[in-house]
Protein backbone atom coordinates (compact mmCIF):
# COMPACT_ATOMS: atom_id res chain seq x y z
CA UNK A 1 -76.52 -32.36 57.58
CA UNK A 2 -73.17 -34.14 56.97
CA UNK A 3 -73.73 -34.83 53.39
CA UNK A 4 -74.23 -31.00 52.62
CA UNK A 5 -70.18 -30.36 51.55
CA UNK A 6 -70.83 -32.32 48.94
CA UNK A 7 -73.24 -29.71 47.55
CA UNK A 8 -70.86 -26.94 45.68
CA UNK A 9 -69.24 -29.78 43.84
CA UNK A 10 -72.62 -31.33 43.07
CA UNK A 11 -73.95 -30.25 39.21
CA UNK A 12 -77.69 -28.11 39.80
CA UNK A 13 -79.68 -30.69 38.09
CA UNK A 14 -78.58 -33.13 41.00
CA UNK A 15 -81.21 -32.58 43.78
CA UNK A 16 -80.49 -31.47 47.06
CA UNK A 17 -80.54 -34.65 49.57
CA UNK A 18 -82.17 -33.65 52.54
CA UNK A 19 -82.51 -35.27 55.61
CA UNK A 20 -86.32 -35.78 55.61
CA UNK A 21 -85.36 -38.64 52.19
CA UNK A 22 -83.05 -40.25 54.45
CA UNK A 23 -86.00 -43.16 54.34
CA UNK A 24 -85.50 -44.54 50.78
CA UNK A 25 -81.84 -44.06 50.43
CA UNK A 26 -79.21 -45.66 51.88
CA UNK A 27 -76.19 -43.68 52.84
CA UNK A 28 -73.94 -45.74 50.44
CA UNK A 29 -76.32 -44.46 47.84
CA UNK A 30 -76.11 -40.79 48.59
CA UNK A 31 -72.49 -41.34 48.71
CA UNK A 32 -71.78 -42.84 45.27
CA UNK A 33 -74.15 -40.81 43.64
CA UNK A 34 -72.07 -37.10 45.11
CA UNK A 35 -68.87 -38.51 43.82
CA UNK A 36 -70.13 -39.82 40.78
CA UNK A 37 -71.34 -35.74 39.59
CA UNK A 38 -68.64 -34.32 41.86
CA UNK A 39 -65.62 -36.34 39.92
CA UNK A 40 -67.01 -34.52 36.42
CA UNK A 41 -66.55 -30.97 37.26
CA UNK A 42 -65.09 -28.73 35.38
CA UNK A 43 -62.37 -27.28 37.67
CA UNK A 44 -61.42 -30.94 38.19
CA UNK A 45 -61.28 -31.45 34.45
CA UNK A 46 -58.72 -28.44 33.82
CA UNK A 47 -56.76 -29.78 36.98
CA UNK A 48 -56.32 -33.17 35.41
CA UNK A 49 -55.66 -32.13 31.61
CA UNK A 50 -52.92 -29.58 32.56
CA UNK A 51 -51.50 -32.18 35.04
CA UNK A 52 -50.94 -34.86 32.29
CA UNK A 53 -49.59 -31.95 30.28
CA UNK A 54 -46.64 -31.18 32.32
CA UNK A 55 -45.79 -34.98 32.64
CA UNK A 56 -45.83 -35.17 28.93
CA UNK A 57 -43.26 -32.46 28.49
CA UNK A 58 -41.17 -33.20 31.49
CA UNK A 59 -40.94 -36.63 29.39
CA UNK A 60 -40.20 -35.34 26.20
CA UNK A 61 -37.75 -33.09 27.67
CA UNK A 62 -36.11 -35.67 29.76
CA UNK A 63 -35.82 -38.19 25.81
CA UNK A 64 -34.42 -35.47 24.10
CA UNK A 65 -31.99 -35.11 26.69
CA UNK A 66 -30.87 -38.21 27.09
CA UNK A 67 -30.32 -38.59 23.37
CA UNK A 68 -28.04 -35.52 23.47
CA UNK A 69 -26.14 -36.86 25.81
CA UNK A 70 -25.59 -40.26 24.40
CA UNK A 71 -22.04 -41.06 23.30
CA UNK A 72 -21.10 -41.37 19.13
CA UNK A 73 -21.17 -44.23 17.91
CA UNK A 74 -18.67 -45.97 17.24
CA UNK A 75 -16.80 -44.95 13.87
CA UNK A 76 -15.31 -47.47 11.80
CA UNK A 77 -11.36 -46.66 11.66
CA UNK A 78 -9.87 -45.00 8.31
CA UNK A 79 -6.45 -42.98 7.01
CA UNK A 80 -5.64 -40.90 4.49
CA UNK A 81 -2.37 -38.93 3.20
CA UNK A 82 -1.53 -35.96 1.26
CA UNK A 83 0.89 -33.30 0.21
CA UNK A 84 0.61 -29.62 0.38
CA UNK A 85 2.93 -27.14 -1.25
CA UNK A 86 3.21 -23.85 -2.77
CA UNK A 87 1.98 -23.19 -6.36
CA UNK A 88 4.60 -22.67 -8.79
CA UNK A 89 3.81 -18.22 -9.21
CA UNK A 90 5.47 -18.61 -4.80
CA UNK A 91 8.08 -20.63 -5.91
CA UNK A 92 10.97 -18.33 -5.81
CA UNK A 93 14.91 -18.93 -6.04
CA UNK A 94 16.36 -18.13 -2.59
CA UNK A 95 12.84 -17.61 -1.01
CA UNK A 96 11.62 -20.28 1.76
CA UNK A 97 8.55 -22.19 1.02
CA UNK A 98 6.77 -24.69 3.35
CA UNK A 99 5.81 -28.07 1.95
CA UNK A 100 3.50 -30.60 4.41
CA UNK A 101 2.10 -34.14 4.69
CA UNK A 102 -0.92 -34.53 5.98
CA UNK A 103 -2.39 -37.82 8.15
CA UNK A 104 -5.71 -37.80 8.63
CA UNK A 105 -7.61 -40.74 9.90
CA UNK A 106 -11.31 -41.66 11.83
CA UNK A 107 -11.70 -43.65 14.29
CA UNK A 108 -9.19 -44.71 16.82
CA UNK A 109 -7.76 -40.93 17.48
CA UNK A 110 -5.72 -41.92 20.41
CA UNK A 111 -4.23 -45.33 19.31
CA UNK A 112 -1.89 -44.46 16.70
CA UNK A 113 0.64 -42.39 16.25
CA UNK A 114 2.44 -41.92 12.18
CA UNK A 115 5.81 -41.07 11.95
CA UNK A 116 8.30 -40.47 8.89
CA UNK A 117 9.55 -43.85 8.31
CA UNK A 118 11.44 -42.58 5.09
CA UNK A 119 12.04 -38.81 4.14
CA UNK A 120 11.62 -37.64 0.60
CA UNK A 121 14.07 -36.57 -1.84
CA UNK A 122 14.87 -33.33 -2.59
CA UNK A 123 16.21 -32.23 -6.08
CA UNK A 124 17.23 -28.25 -6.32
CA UNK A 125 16.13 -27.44 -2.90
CA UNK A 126 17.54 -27.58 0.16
CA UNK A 127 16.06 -28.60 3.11
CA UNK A 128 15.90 -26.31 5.78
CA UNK A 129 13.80 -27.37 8.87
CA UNK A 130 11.15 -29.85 9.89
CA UNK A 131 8.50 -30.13 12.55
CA UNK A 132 5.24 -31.76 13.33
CA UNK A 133 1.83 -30.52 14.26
CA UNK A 134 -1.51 -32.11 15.59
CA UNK A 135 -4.93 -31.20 15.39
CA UNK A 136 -8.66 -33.02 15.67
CA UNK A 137 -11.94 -31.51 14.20
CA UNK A 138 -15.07 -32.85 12.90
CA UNK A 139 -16.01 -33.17 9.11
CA UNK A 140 -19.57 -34.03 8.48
CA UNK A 141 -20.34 -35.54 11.66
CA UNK A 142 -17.54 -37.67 12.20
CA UNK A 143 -14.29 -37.09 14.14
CA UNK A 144 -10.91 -36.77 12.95
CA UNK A 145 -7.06 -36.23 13.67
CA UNK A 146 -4.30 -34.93 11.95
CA UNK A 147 -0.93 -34.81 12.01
CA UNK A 148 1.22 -32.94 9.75
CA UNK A 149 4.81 -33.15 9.01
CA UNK A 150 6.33 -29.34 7.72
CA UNK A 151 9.36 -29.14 6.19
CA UNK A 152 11.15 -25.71 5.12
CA UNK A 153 12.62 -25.94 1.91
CA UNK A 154 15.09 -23.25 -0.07
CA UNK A 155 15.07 -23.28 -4.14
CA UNK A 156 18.97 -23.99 -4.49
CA UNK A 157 18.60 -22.58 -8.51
CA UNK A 158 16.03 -21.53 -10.72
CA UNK A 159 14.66 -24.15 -13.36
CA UNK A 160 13.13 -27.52 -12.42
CA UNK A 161 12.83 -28.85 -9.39
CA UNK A 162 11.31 -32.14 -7.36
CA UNK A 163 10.12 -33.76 -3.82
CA UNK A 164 10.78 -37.26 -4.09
CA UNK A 165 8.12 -39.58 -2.63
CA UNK A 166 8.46 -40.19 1.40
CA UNK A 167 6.77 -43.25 3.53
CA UNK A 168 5.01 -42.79 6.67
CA UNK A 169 4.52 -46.40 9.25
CA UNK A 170 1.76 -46.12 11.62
CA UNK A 171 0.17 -48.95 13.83
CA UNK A 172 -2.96 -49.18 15.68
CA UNK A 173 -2.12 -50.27 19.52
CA UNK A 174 -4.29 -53.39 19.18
CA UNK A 175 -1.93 -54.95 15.80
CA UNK A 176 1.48 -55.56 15.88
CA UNK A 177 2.39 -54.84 12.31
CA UNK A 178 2.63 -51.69 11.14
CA UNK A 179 1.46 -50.07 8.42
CA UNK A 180 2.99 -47.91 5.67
CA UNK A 181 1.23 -45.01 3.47
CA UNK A 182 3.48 -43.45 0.85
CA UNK A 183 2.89 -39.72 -0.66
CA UNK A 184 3.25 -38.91 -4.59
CA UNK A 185 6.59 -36.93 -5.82
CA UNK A 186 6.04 -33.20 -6.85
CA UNK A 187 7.75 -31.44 -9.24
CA UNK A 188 8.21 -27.19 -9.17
CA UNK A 189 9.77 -24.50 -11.13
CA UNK A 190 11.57 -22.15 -9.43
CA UNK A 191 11.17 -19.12 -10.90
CA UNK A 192 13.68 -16.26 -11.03
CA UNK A 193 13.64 -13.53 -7.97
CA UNK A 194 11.95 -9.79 -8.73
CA UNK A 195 14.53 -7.15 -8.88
CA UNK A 196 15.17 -5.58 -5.66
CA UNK A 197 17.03 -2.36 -5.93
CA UNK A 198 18.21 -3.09 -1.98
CA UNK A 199 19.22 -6.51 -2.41
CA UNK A 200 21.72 -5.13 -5.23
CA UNK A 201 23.16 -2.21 -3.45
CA UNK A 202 24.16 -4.76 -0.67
CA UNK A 203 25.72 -7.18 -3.15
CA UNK A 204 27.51 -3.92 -5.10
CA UNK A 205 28.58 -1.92 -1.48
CA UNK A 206 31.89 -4.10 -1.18
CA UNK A 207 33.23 -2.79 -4.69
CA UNK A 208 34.88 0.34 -4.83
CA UNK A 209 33.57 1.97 -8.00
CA UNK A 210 30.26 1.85 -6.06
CA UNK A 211 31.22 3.75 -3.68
CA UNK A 212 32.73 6.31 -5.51
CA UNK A 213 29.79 6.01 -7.53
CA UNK A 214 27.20 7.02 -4.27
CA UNK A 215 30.06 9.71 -3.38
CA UNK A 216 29.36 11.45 -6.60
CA UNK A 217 25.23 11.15 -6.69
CA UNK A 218 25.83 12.01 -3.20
CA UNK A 219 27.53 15.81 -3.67
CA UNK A 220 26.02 16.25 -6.89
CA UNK A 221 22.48 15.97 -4.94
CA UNK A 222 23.94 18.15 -2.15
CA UNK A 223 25.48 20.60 -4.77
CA UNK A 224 21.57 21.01 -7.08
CA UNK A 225 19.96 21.60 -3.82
CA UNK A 226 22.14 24.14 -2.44
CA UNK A 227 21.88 25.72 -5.58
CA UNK A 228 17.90 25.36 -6.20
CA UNK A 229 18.00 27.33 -2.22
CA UNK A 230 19.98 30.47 -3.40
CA UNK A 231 18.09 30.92 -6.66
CA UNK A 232 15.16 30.66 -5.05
CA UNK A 233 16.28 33.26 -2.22
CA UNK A 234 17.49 35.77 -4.39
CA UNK A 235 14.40 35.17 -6.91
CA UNK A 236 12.82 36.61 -3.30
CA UNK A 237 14.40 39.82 -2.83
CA UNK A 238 12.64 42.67 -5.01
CA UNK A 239 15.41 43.70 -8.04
CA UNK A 240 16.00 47.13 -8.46
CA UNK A 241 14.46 48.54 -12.41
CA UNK A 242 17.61 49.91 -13.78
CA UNK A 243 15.98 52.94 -15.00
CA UNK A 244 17.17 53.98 -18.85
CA UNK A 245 18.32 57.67 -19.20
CA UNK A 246 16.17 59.31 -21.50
CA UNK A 247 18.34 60.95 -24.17
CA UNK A 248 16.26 63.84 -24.55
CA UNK A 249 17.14 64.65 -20.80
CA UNK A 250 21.30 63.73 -21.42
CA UNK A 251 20.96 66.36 -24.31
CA UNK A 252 19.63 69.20 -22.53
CA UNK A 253 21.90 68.77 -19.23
CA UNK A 254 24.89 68.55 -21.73
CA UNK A 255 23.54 72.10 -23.19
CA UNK A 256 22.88 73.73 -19.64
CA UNK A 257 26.99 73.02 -19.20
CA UNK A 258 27.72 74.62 -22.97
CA UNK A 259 25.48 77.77 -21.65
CA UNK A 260 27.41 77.84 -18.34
CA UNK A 261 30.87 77.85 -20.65
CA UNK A 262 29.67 80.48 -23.00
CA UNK A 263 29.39 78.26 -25.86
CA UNK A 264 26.66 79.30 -27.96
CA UNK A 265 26.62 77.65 -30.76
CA UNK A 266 27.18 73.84 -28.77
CA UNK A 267 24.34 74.78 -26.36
CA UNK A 268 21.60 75.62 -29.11
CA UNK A 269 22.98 72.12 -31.06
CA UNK A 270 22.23 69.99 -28.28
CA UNK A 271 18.78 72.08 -27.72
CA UNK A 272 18.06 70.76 -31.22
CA UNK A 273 19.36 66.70 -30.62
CA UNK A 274 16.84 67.26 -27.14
CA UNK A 275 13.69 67.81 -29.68
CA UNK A 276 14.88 65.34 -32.23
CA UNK A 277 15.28 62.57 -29.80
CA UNK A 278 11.62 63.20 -28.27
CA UNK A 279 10.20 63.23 -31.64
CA UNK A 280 11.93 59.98 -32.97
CA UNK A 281 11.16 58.05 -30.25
CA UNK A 282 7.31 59.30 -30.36
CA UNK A 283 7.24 58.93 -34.50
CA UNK A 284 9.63 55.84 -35.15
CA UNK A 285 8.39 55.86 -38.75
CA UNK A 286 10.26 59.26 -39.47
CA UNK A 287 13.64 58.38 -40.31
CA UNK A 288 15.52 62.17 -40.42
CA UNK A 289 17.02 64.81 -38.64
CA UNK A 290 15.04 67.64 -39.83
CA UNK A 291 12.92 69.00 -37.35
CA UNK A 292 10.65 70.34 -40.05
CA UNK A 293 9.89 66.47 -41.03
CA UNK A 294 7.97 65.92 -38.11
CA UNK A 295 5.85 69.45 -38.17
CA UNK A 296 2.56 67.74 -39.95
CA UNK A 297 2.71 64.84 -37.53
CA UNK A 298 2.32 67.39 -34.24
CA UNK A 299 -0.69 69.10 -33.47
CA UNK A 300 -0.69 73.18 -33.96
CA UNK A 301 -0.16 74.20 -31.05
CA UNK A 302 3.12 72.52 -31.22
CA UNK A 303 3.39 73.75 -34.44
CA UNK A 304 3.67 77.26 -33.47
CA UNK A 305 6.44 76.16 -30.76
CA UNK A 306 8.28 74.22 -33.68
CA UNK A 307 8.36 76.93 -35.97
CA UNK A 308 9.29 79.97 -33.24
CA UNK A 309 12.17 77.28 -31.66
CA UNK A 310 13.35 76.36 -35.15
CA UNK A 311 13.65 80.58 -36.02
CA UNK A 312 15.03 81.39 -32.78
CA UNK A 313 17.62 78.66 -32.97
CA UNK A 314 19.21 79.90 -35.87
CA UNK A 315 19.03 83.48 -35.07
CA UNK A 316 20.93 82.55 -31.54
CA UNK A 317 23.32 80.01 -33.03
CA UNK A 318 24.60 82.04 -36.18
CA UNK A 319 23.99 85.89 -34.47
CA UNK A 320 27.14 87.08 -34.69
CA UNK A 321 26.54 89.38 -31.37
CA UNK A 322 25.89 87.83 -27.78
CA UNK A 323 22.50 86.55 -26.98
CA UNK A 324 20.80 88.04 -24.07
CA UNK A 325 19.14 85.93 -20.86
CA UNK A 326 15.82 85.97 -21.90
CA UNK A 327 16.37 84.69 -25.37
CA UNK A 328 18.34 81.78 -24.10
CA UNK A 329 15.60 81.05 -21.61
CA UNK A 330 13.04 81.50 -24.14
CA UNK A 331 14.99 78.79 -26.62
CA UNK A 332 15.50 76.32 -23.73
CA UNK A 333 11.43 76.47 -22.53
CA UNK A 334 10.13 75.74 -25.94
CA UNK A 335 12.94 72.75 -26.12
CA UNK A 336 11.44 71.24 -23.18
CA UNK A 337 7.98 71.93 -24.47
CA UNK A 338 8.42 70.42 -27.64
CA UNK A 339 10.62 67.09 -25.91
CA UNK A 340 7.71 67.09 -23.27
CA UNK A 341 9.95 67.79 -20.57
CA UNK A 342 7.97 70.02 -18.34
């Protein structure tokens, strides 16, 4: 009954060992033969295959890793030198400009260290400042440092202008002689400085014509403004419409005094200039000072007023008795009828 665990492992078409065939085989037998079906299971095949999966990654992982990891190799040493300066459109008179040499060199990054054995020459510019920077990087896969000598240079005058050539000594820390690299010479133009309008009133501010000069903008801006404020306030303020007199109105005031001083004869004449004025003004292409010229140009009702003021006006001014009241009234009314006065 021992032998029975063996069973679930066992594939069907193996036959069940029992103990009654315990006579023809052996116990070694029945043991080989278990193991031999039991070691081709399925579950034991998936067990094993995702086992020597994991060790295969873990491997690769572990490779890739390791190359990572590895140090560069070792970079055969090299140097280079160059200039950098401004292009000749930023090369202004009286305007700083920076001008550099570059070291660069591979290999060996910590064992050397270049230095200005012999500075350039400088022709029309003036040299300012100097310093050093340094910097590493990588350029395609392979390591680098710099150093880089800056010097500040001012244009001294426009025209041309030139860096001379300067000499920088380096030596590696395993040689004893050192070693020299030279740059090219440059040559510039400096060109002439934009007009600044500040720059000028600070070189013109110590002469005294200038002054004078900004005194006179100066009250002469003060004096248009001040001016442009009052226009503008009084263009504010409403203006009163002078009102013209009508003459029609002047003539028939002036004949109300000639009534009130007894003078006849005045107060029908200006009765008359009260009409003539209303009718000149209303018929400018009349030119007289006969009533009777305008009669056609009036319509008849006016007509009748014309003709009864023009008869009634010569009666009163030539009667020689006194005029009553009511014929003075009546005169007056068809005056201010015909100068439209009422």
């Amino acid at each position: 009954m021992h032998f029975s665990i063996f069973r679930p492992l066992c594939r069907p078409s193996v036959p069940f060992i029992s103990p009654i065939e315990t006579n023809w085989l052996s116990s070694n037998n029945r043991l080989i033969t278990c193991l031999k079906h039991t070691l081709w299971h399925p579950i034991l095949i998936n067990i094993a295959f995702i086992t020597l999966l994991t060790i295969s990654l873990y491997v690769t992982a572990l490779a890739e890793e390791n190359q990572t990891i590895a140090p560069d190799k070792e970079i055969d040493f090299e140097i280079t030198i160059k200039t950098d300066g401004p292009i000749p459109a930023q090369t202004i008179i009286n305007k700083v400009f920076e001008w550099k040499i570059i070291v660069r060199w591979y290999g060996a990054n910590d064992s050397i260290n270049p230095r200005i054995h012999k500075l350039p020459s400088f022709d029309n510019l003036k040299l300012i400042s100097q310093a050093t920077s340094m910097l590493t990087g990588s350029d395609q896969g392979r390591r680098y440092a710099e150093k880089i000598f800056i010097f500040k240079i001012l244009p001294v005058s426009e025209g041309d202008a030139s860096i001379g050539a300067a000499t920088v000594r380096y030596a590696k820390s395993e040689e004893q002689n050192d070693n020299f690299l030279t740059t090219a010479s440059s040559t510039l133009t400096i060109q002439p400085a934009p007009f600044s309008l500040q720059k000028w009133c600070s070189r013109q501010w110590s002469k005294t014509w200038f002054k004078v000069l900004i005194l006179i903008v100066l009250i002469t801006i003060i004096f248009c403004v001040t001016l442009a404020l009052y226009r503008r306030r009084n263009k504010d303020i409403p203006q009163e419409i002078e009102e013209k007199e009508n003459p029609a109105d002047v003539a028939l005031q002036a004949a109300r005094r000639y009534r009130i001083e007894g003078d006849r004869s005045s107060y029908i004449k200006q009765l008359k200039n009260a009409v003539l004025y209303s009718f000149t003004e209303r018929f400018p292409q009349i030119k007289s000072t006969d009533l009777m010229d305008f009669h056609d140009q009036i319509d008849i009702e006016q007509q009748i007023i014309l003709d009864r003021f023009i008869e009634n006006s010569e009666h009163l001014q030539f009667a020689p008795v006194s005029s009553s009241a009511d014929q003075l009234d009546r005169v007056m009314q068809d005056a201010r009828n015909l100068a439209g006065l009422l």
